[in-house]
PDB file of N, CA and C in Angstrom:
ATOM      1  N   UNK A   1       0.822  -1.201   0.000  1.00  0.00           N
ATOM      2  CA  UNK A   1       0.000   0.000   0.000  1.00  0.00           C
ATOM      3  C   UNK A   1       0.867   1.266   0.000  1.00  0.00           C
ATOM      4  N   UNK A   2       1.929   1.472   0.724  1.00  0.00           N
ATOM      5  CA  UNK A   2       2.456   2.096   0.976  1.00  0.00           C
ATOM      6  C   UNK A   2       3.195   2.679  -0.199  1.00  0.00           C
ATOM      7  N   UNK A   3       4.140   1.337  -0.711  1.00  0.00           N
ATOM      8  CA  UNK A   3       4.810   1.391  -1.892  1.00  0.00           C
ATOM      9  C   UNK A   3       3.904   2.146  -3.428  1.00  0.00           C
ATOM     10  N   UNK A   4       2.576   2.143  -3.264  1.00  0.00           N
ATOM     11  CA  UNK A   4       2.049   2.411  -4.212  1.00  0.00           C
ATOM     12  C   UNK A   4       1.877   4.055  -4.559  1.00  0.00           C
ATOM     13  N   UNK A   5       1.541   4.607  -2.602  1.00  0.00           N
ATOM     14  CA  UNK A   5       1.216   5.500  -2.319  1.00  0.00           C
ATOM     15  C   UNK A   5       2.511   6.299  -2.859  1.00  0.00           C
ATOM     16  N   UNK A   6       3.391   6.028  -2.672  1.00  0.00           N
ATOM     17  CA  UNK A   6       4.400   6.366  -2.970  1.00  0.00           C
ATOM     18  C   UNK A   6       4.697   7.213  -4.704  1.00  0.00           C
ATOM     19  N   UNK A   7       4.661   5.661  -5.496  1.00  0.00           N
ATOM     20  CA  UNK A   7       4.942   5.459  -6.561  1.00  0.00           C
ATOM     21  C   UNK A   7       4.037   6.529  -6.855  1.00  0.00           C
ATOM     22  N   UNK A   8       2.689   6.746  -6.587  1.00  0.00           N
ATOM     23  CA  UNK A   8       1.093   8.033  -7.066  1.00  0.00           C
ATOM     24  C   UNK A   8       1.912   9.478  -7.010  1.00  0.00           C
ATOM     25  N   UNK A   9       2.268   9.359  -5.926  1.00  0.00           N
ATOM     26  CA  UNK A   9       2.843  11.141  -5.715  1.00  0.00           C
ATOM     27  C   UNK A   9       3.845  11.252  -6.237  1.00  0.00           C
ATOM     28  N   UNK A  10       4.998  10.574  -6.984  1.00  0.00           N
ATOM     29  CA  UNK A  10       5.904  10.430  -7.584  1.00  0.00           C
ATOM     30  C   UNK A  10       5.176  11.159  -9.320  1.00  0.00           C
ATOM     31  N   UNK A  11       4.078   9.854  -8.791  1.00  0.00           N
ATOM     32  CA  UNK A  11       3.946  10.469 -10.829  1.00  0.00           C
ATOM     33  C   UNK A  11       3.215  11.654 -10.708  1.00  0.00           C
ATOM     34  N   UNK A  12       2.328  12.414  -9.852  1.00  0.00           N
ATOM     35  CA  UNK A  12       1.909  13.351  -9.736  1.00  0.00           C
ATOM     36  C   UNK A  12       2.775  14.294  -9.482  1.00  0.00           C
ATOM     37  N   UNK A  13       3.954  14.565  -8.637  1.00  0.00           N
ATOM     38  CA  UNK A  13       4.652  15.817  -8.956  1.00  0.00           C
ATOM     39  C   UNK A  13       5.249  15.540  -9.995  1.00  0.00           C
ATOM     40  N   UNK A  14       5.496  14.870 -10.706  1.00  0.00           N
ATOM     41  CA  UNK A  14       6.492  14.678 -12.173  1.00  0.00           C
ATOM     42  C   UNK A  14       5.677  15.419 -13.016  1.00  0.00           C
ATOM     43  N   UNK A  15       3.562  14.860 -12.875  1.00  0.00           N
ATOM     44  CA  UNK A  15       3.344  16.028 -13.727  1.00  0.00           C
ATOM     45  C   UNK A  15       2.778  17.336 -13.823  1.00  0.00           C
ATOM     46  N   UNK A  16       2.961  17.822 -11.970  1.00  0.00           N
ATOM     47  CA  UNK A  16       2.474  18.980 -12.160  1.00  0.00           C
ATOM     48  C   UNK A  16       3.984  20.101 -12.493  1.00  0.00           C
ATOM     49  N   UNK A  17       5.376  19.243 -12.769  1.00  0.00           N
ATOM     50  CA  UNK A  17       6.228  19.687 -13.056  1.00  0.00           C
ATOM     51  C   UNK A  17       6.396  19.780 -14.413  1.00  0.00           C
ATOM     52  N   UNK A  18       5.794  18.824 -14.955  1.00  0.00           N
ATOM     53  CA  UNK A  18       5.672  18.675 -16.891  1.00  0.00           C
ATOM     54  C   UNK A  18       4.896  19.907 -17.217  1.00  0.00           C
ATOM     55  N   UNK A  19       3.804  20.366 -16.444  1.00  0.00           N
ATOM     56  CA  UNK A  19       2.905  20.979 -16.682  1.00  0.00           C
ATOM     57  C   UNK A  19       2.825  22.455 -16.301  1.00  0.00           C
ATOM     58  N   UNK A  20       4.044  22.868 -15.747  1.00  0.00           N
ATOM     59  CA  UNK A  20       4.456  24.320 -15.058  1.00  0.00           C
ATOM     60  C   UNK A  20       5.145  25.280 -15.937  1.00  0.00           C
ATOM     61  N   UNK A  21       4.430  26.555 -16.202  1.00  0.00           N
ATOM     62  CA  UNK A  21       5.051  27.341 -17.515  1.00  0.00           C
ATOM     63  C   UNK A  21       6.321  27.566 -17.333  1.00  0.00           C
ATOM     64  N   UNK A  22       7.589  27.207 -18.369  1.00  0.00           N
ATOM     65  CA  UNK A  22       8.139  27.910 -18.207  1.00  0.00           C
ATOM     66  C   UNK A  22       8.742  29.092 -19.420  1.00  0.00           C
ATOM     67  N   UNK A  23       9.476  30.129 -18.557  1.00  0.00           N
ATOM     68  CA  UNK A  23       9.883  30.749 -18.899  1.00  0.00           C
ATOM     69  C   UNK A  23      11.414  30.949 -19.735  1.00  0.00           C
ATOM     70  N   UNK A  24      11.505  31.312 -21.006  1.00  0.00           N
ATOM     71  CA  UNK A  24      12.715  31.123 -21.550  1.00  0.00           C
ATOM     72  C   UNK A  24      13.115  32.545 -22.704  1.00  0.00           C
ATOM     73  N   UNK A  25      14.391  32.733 -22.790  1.00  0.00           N
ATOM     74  CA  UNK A  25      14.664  33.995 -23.275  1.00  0.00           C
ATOM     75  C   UNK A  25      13.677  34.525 -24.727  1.00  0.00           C
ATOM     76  N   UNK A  26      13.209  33.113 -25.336  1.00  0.00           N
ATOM     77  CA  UNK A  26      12.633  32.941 -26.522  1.00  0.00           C
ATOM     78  C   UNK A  26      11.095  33.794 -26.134  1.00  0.00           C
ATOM     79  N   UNK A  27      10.481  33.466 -24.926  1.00  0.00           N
ATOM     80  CA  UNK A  27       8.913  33.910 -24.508  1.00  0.00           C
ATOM     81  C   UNK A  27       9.494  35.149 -24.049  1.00  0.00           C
ATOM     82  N   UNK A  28      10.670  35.366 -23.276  1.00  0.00           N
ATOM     83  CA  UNK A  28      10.447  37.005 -22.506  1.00  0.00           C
ATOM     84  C   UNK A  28      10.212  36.612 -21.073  1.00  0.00           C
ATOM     85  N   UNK A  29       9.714  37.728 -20.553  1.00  0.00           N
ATOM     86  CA  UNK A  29       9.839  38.170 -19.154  1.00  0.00           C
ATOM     87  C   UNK A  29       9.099  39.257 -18.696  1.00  0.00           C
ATOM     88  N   UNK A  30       8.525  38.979 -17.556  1.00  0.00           N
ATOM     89  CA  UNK A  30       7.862  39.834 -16.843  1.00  0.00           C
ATOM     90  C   UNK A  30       8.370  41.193 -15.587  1.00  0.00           C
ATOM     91  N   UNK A  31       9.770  41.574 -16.750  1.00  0.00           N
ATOM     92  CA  UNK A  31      10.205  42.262 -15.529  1.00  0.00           C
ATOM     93  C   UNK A  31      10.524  43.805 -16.308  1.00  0.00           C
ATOM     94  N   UNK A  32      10.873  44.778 -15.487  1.00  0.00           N
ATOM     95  CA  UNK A  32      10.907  45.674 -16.274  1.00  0.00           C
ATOM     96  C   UNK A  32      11.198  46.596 -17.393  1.00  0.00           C
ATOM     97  N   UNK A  33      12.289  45.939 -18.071  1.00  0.00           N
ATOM     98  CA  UNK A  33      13.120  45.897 -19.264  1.00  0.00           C
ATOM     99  C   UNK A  33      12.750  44.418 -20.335  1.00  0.00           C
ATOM    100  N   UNK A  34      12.765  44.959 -21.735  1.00  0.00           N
ATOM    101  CA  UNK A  34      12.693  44.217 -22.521  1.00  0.00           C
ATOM    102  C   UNK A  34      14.352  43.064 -23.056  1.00  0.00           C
ATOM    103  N   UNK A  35      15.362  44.037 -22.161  1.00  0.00           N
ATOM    104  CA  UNK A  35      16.706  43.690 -22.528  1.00  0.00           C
ATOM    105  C   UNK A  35      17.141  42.591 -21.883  1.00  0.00           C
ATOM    106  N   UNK A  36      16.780  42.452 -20.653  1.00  0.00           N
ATOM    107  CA  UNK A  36      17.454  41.529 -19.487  1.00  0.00           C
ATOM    108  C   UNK A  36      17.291  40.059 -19.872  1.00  0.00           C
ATOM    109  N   UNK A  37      16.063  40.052 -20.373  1.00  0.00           N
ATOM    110  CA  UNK A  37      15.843  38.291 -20.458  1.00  0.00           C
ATOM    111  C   UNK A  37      16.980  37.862 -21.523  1.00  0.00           C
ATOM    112  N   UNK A  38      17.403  38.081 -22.634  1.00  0.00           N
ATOM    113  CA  UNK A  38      18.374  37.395 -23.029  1.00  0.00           C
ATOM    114  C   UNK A  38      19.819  36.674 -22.466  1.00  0.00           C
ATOM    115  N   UNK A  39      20.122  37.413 -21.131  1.00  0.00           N
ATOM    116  CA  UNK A  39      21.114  37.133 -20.349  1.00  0.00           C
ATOM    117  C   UNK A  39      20.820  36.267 -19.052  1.00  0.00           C
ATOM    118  N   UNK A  40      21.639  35.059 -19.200  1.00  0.00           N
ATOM    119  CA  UNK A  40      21.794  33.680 -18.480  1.00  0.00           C
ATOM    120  C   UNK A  40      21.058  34.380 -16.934  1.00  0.00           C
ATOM    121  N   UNK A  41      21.871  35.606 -16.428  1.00  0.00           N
ATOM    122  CA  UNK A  41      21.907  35.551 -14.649  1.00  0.00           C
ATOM    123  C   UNK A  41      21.272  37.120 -15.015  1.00  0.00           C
ATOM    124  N   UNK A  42      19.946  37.166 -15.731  1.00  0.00           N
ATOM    125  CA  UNK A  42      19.683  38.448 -16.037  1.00  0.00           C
ATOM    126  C   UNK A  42      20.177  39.694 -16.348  1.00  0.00           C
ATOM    127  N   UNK A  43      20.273  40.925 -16.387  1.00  0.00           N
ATOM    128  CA  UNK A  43      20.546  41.636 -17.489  1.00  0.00           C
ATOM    129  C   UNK A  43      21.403  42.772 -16.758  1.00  0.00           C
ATOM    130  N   UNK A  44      21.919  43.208 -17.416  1.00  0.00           N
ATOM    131  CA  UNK A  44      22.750  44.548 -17.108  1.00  0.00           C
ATOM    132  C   UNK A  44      21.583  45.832 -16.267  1.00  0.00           C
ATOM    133  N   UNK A  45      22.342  46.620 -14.969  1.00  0.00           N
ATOM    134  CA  UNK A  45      21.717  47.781 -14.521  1.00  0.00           C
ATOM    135  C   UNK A  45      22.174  48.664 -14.111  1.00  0.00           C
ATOM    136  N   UNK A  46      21.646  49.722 -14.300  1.00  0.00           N
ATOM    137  CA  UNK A  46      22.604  51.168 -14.089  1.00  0.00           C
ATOM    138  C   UNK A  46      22.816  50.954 -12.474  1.00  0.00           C
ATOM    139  N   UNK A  47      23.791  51.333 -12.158  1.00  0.00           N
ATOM    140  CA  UNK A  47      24.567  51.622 -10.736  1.00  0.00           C
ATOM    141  C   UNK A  47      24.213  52.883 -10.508  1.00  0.00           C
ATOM    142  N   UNK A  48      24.307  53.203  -9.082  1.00  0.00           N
ATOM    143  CA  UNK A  48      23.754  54.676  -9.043  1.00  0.00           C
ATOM    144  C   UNK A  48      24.925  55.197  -8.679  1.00  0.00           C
ATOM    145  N   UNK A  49      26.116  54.351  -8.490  1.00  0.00           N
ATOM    146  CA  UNK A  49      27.497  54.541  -8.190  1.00  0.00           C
ATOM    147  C   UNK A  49      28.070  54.953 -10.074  1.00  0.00           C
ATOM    148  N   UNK A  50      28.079  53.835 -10.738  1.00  0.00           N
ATOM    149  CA  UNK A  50      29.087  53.962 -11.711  1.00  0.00           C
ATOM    150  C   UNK A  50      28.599  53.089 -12.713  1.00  0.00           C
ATOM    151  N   UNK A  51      28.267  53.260 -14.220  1.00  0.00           N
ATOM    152  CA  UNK A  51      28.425  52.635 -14.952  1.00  0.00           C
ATOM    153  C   UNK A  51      26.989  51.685 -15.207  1.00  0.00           C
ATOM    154  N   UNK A  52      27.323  50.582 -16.008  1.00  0.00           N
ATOM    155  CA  UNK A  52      26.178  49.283 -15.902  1.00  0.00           C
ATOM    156  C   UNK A  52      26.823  48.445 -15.099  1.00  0.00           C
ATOM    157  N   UNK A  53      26.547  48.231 -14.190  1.00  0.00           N
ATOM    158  CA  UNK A  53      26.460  46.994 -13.197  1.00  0.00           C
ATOM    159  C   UNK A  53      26.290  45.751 -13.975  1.00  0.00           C
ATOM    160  N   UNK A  54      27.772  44.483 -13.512  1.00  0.00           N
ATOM    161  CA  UNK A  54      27.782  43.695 -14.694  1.00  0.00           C
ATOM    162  C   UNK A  54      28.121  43.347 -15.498  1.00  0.00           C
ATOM    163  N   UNK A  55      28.429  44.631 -16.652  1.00  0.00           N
ATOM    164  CA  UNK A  55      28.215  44.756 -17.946  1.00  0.00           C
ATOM    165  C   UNK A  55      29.975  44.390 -18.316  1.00  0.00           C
ATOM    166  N   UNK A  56      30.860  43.491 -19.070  1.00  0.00           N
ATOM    167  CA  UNK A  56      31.609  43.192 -19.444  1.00  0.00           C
ATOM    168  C   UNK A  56      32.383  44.005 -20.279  1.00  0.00           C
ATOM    169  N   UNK A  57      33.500  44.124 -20.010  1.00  0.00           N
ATOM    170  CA  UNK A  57      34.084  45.327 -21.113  1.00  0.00           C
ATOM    171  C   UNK A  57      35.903  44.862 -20.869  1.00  0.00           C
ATOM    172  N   UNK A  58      36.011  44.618 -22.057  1.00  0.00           N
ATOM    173  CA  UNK A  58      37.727  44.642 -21.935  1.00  0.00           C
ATOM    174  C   UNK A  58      38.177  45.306 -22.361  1.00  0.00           C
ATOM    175  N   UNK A  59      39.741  45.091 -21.585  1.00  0.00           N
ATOM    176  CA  UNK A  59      40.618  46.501 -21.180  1.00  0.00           C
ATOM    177  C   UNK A  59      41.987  46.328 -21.941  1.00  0.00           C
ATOM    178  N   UNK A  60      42.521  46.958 -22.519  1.00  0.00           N
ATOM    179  CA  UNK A  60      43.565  46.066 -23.576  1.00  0.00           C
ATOM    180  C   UNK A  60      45.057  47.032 -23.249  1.00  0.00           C
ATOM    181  N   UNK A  61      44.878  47.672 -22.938  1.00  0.00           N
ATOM    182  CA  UNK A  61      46.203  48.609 -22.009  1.00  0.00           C
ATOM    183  C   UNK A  61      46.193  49.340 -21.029  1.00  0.00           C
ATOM    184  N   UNK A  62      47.523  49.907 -20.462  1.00  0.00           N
ATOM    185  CA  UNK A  62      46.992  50.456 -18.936  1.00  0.00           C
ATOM    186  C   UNK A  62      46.314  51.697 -19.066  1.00  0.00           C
ATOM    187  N   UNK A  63      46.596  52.384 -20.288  1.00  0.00           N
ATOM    188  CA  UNK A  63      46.049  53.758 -20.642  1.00  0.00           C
ATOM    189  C   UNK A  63      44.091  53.406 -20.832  1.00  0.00           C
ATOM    190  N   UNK A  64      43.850  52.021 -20.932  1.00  0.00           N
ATOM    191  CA  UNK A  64      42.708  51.951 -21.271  1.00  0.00           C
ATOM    192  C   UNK A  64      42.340  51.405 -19.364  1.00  0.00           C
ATOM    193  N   UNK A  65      43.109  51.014 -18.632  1.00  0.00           N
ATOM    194  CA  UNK A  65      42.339  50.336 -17.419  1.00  0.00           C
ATOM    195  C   UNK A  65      42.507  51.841 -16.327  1.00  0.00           C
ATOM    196  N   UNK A  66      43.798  53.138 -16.607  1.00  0.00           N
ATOM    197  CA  UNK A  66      43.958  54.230 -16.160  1.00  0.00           C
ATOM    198  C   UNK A  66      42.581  54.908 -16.496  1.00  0.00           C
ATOM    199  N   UNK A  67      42.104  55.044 -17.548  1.00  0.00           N
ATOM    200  CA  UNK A  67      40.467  55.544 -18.002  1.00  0.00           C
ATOM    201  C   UNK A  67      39.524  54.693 -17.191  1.00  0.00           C
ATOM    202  N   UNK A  68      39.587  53.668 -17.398  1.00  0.00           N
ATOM    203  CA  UNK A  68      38.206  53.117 -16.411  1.00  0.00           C
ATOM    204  C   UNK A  68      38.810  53.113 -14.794  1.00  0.00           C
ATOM    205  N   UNK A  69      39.686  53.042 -14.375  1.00  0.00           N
ATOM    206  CA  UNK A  69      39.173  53.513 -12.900  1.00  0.00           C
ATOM    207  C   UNK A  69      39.387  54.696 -12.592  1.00  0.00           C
ATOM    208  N   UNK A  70      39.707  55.635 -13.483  1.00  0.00           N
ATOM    209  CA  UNK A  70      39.042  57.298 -13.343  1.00  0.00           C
ATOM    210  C   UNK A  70      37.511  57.409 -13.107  1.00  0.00           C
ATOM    211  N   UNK A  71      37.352  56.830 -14.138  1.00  0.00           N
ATOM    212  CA  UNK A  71      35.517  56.889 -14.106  1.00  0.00           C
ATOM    213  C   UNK A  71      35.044  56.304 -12.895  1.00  0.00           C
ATOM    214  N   UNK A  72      35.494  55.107 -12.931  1.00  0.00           N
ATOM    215  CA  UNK A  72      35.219  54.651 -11.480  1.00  0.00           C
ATOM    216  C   UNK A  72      35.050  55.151 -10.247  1.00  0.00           C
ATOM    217  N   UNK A  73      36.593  55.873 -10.369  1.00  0.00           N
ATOM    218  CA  UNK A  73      36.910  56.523  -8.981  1.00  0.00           C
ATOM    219  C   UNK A  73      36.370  58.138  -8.748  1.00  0.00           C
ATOM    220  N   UNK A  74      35.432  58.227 -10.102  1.00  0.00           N
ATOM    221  CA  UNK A  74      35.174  59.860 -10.212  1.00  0.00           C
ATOM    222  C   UNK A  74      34.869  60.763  -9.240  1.00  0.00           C
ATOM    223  N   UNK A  75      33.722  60.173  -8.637  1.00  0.00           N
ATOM    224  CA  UNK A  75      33.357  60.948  -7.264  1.00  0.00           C
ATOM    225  C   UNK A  75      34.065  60.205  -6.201  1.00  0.00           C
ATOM    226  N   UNK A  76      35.229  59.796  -6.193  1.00  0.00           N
ATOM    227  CA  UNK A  76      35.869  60.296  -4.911  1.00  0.00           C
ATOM    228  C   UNK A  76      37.015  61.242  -4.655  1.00  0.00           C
ATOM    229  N   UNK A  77      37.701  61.161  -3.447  1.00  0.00           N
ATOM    230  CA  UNK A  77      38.942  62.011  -3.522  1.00  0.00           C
ATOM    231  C   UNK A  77      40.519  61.254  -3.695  1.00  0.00           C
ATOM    232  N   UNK A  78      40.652  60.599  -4.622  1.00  0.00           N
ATOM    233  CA  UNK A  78      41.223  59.967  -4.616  1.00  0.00           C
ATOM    234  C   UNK A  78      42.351  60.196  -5.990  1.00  0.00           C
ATOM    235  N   UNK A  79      43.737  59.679  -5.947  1.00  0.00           N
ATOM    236  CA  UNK A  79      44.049  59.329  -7.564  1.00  0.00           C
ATOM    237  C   UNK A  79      44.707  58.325  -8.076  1.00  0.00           C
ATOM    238  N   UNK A  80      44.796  57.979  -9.040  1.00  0.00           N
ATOM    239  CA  UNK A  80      45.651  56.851  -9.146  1.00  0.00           C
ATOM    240  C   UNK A  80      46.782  56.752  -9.772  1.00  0.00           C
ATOM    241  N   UNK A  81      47.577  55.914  -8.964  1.00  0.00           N
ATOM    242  CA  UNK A  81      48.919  55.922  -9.252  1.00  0.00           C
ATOM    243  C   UNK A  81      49.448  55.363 -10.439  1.00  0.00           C
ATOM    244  N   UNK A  82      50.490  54.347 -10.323  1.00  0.00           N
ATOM    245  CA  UNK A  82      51.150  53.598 -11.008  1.00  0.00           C
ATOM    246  C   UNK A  82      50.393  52.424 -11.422  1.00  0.00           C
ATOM    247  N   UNK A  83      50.295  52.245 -12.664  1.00  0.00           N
ATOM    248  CA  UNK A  83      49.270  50.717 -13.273  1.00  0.00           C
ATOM    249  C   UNK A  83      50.514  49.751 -13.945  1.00  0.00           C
ATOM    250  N   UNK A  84      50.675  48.716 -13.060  1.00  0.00           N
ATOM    251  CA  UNK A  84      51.624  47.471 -13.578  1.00  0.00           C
ATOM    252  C   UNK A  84      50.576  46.425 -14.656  1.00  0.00           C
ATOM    253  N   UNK A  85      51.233  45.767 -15.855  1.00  0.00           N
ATOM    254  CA  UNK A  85      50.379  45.165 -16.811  1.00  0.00           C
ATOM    255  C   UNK A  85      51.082  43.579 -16.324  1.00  0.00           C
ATOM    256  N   UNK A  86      50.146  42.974 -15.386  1.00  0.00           N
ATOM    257  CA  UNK A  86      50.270  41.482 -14.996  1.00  0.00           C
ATOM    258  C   UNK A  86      49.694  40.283 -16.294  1.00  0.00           C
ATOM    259  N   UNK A  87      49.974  38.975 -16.162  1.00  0.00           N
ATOM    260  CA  UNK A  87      49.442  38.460 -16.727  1.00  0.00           C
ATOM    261  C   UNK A  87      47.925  38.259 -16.567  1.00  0.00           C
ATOM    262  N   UNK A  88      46.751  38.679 -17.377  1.00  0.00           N
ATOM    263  CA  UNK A  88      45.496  38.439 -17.427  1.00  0.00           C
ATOM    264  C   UNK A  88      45.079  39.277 -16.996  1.00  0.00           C
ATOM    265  N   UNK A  89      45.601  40.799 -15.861  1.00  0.00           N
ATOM    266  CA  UNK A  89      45.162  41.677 -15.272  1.00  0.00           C
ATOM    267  C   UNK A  89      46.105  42.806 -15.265  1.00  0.00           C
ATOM    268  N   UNK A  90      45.476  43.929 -14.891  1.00  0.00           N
ATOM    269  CA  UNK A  90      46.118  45.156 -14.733  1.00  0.00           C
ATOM    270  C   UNK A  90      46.355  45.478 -12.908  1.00  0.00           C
ATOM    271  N   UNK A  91      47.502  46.120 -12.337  1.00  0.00           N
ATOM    272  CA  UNK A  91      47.658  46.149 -10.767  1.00  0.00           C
ATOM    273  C   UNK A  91      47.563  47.532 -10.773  1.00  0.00           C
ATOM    274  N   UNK A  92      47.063  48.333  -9.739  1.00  0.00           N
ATOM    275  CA  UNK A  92      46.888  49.729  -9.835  1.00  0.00           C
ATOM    276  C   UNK A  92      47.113  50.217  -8.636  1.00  0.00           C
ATOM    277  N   UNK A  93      47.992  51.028  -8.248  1.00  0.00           N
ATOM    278  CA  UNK A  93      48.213  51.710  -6.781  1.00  0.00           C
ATOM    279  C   UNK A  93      46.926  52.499  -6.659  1.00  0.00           C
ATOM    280  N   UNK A  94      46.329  53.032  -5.807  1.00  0.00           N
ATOM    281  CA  UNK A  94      45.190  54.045  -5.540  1.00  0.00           C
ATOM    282  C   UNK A  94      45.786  54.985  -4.212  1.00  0.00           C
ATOM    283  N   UNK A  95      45.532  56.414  -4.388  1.00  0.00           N
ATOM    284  CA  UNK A  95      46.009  57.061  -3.286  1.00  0.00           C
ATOM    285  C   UNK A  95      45.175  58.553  -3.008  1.00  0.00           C
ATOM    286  N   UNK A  96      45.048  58.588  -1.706  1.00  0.00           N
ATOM    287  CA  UNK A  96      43.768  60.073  -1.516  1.00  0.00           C
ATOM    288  C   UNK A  96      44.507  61.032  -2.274  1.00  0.00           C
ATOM    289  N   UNK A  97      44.165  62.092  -2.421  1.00  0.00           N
ATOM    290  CA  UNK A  97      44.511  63.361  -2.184  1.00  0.00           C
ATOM    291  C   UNK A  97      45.549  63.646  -1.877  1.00  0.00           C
ATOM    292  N   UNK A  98      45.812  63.108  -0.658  1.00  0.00           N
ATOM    293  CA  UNK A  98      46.581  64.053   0.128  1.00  0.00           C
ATOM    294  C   UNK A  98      48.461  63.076   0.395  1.00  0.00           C
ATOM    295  N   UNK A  99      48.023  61.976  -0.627  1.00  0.00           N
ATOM    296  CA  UNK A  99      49.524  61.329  -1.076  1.00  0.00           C
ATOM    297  C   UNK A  99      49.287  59.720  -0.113  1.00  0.00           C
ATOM    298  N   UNK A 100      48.318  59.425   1.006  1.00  0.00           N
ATOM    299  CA  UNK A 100      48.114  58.689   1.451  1.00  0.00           C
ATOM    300  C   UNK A 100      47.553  57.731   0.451  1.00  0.00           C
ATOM    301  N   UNK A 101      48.611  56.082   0.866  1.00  0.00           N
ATOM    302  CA  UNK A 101      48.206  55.256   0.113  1.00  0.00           C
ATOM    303  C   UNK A 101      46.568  54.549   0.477  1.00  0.00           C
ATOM    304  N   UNK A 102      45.885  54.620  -0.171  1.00  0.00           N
ATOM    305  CA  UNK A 102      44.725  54.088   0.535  1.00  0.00           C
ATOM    306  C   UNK A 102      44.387  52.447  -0.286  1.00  0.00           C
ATOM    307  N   UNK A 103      44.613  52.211  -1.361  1.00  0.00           N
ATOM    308  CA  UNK A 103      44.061  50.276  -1.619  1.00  0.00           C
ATOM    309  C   UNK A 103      44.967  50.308  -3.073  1.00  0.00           C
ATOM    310  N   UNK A 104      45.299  48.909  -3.032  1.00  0.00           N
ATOM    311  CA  UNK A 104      45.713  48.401  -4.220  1.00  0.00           C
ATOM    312  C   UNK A 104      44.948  47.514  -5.045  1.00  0.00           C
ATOM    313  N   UNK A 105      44.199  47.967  -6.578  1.00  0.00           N
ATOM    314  CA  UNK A 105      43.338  46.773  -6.973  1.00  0.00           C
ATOM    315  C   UNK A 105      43.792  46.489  -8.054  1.00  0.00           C
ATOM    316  N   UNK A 106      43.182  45.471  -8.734  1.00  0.00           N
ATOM    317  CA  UNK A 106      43.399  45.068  -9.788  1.00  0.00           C
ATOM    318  C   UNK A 106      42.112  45.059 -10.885  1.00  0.00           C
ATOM    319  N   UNK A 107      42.905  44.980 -12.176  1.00  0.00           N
ATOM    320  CA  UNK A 107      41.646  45.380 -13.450  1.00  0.00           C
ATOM    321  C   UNK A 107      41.307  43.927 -13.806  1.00  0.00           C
ATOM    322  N   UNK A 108      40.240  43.168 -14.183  1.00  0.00           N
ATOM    323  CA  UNK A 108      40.582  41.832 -15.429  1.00  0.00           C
ATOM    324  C   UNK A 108      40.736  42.530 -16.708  1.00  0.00           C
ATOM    325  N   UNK A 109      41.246  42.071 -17.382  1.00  0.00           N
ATOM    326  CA  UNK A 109      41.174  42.523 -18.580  1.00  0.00           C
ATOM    327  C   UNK A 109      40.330  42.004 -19.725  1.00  0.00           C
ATOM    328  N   UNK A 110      39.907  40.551 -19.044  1.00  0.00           N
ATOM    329  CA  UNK A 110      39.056  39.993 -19.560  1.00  0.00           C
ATOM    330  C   UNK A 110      37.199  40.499 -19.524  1.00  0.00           C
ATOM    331  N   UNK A 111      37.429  40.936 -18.654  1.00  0.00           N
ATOM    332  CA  UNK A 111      36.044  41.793 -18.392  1.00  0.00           C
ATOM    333  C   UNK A 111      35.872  42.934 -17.673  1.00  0.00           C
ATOM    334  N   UNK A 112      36.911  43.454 -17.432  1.00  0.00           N
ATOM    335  CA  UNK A 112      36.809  44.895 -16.935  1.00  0.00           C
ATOM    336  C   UNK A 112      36.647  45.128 -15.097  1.00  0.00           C
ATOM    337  N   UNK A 113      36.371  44.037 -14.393  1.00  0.00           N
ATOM    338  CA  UNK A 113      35.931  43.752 -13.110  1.00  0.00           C
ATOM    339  C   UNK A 113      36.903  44.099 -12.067  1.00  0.00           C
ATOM    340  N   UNK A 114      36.577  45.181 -11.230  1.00  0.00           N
ATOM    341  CA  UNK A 114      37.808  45.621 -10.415  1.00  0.00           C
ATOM    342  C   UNK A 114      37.608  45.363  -8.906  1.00  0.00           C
ATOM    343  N   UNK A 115      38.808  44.811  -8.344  1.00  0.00           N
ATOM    344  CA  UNK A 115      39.395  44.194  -7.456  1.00  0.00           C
ATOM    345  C   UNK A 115      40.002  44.609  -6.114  1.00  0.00           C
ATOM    346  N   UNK A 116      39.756  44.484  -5.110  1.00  0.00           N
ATOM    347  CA  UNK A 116      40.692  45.040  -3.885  1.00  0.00           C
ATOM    348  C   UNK A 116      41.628  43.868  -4.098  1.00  0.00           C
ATOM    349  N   UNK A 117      43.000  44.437  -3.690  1.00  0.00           N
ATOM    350  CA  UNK A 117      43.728  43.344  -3.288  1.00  0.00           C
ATOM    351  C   UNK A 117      44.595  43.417  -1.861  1.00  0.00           C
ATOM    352  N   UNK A 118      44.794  44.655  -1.511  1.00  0.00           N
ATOM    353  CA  UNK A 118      45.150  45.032  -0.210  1.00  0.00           C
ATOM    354  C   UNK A 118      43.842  45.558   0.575  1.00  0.00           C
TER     355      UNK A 118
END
C-alpha cells in the first residue's frame, strides 16, 4: 500500500512539473526591461554609483584600465597611481589626495571587473 502510495505522488509531482510554464529567453519576461531576459543571470543595470552593473568590457592597455578607474573613482577624492600590466590583469596603486596610500586593486582585462587586493 504504501509502496504504491508512494509510486502516485511520484507520478503526480512529475506532472504537475511537466505541466508548469516555463519561462525562456525565446517567450520574454515579466520584468521591467525588454533587454534583461536574453542574459543567463539576467541583465545589465545602471549603478547609481558607476556605470552598468555587470556589464563586461575589456581593457587592452593600462592607458585603457587608467580611463576606467578614473571613471570609477570619479566621485571620490582619490588618484591613481602607477598601473603594472600582470598576466590576465592590470595592478593599480590608488592614493587620496593628500599622497596617502589608501588600496591596491586590480583590473581583469578579460572583463573589466575591479578588485581590492590590499
Amino acid at each position: 500500500m504504501m509502496r504504491m502510495f508512494g509510486t502516485i505522488l511520484i507520478m503526480a509531482i512529475a506532472m504537475a512539473l511537466a505541466s508548469a510554464p516555463v519561462v525562456t529567453a525565446d517567450n520574454g519576461c515579466d520584468c521591467c526591461c525588454d533587454k534583461c531576459c536574453d542574459q543567463p543571470y539576467g541583465g545589465y543595470r545602471p549603478s547609481p554609483r558607476w556605470g552598468w552593473y555587470g556589464a563586461r568590457q575589456n581593457i587592452t592597455s593600462d592607458r585603457e584600465a587608467r580611463k576606467y578607474l578614473e571613471e570609477f573613482y570619479a566621485s571620490s577624492n582619490i588618484r591613481i597611481g602607477s598601473i603594472k600590466e600582470r598576466d590576465g590583469y592590470y595592478e593599480a596603486e590608488i592614493y587620496r589626495k593628500s599622497n596617502a596610500k589608501r588600496d591596491r586593486v586590480i583590473i581583469d582585462k578579460g572583463c573589466g571587473r575591479i578588485r581590492s587586493i590590499e
